[in-house]
Protein backbone atom coordinates (compact mmCIF):
# COMPACT_ATOMS: atom_id res chain seq x y z
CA UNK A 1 7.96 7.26 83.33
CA UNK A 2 10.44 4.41 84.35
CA UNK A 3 13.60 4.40 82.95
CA UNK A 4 13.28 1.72 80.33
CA UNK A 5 10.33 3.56 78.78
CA UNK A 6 12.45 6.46 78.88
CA UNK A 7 15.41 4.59 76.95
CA UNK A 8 12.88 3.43 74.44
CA UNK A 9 11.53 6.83 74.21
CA UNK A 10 15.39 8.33 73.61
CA UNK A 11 15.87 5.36 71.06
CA UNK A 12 12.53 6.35 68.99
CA UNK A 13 13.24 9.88 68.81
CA UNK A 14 16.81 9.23 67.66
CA UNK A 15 15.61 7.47 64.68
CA UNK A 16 13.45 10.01 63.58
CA UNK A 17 16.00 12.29 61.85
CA UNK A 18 16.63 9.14 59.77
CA UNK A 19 13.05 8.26 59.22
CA UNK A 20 12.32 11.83 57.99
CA UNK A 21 15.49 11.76 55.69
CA UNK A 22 14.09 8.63 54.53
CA UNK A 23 10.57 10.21 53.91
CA UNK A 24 12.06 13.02 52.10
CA UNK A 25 14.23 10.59 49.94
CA UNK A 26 11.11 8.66 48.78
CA UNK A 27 9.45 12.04 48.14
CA UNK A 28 12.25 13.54 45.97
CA UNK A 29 13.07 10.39 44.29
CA UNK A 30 10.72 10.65 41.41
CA UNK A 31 11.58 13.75 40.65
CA UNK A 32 14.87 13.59 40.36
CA UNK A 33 14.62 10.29 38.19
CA UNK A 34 12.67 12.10 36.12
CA UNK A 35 14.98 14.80 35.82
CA UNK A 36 17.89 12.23 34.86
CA UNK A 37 15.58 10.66 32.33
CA UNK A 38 14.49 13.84 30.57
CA UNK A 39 18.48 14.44 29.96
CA UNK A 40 18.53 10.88 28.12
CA UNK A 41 19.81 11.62 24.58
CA UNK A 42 16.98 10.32 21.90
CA UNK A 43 19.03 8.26 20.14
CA UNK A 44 20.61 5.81 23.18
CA UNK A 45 18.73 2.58 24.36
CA UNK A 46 16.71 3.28 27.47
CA UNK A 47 17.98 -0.04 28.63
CA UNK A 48 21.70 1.11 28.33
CA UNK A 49 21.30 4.13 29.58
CA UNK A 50 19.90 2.63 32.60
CA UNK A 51 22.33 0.68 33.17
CA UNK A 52 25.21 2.58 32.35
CA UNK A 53 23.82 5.36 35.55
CA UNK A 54 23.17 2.15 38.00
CA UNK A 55 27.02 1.39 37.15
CA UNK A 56 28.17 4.50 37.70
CA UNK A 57 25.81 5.40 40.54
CA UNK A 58 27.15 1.96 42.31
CA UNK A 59 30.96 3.23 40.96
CA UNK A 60 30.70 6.54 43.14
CA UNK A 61 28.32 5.00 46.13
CA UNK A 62 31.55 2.50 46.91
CA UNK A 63 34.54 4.83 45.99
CA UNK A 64 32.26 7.38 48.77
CA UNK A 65 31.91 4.70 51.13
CA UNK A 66 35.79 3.36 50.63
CA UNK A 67 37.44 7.19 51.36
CA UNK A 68 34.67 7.46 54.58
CA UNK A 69 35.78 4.66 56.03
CA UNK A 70 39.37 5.55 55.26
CA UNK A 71 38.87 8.94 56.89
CA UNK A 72 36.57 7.48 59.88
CA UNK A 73 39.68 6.26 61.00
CA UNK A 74 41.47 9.70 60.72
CA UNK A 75 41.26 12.45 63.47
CA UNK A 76 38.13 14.30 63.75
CA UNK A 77 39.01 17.37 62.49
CA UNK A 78 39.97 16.65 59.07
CA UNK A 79 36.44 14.90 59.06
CA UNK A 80 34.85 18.16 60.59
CA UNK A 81 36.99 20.46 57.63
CA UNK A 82 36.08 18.13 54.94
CA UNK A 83 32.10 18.49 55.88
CA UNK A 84 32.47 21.96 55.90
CA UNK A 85 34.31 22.44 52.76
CA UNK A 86 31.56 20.58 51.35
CA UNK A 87 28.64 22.22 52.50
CA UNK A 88 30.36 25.39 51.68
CA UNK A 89 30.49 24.06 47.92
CA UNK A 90 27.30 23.13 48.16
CA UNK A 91 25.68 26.38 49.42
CA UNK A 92 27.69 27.72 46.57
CA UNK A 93 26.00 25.73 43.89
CA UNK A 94 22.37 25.83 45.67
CA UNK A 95 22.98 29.81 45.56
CA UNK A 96 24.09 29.67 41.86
């Protein structure tokens, strides 16, 4: 194999974590909207609840993407203890 096939080989392969998270996004993503729907009170306007969980979905999206980048620029560890301390929770509230 010559070396650029190899490169392009290393290049597919590291996409394909992302592509499979992708895949299992579009799989789950039904569900889960379905889920969110069925906890719609009766009496609120499909239409504003819709809208009111886009703005708050966009709300936490860019308040997540603001700290990142603020603590991308931070050393590693506190990156490394944060991810922990979150998966941690999580395992906590996956376990119940």
């Amino acid at each position: 194999m010559t070396h650029h096939h190899s490169s392009a080989l290393r290049l597919a392969l590291a996409g394909a974590p992302l592509m499979l998270l992708m895949a299992g996004l579009a799989f789950a993503h039904p569900g889960h909207d379905l889920a969110h729907g069925s906890e719609m009170p009766h009496w609120v306007s499909m239409l504003a609840y819709l809208a009111g969980f886009t703005l708050v979905t966009l709300a936490i999206t860019c308040a997540g993407r603001l700290v990142g980048g603020i603590l991308m620029s931070r050393e590693s560890r506190v990156i490394r203890g944060l991810g922990v301390a979150i998966a941690a929770a999580g395992a906590v509230f996956a376990i119940g």
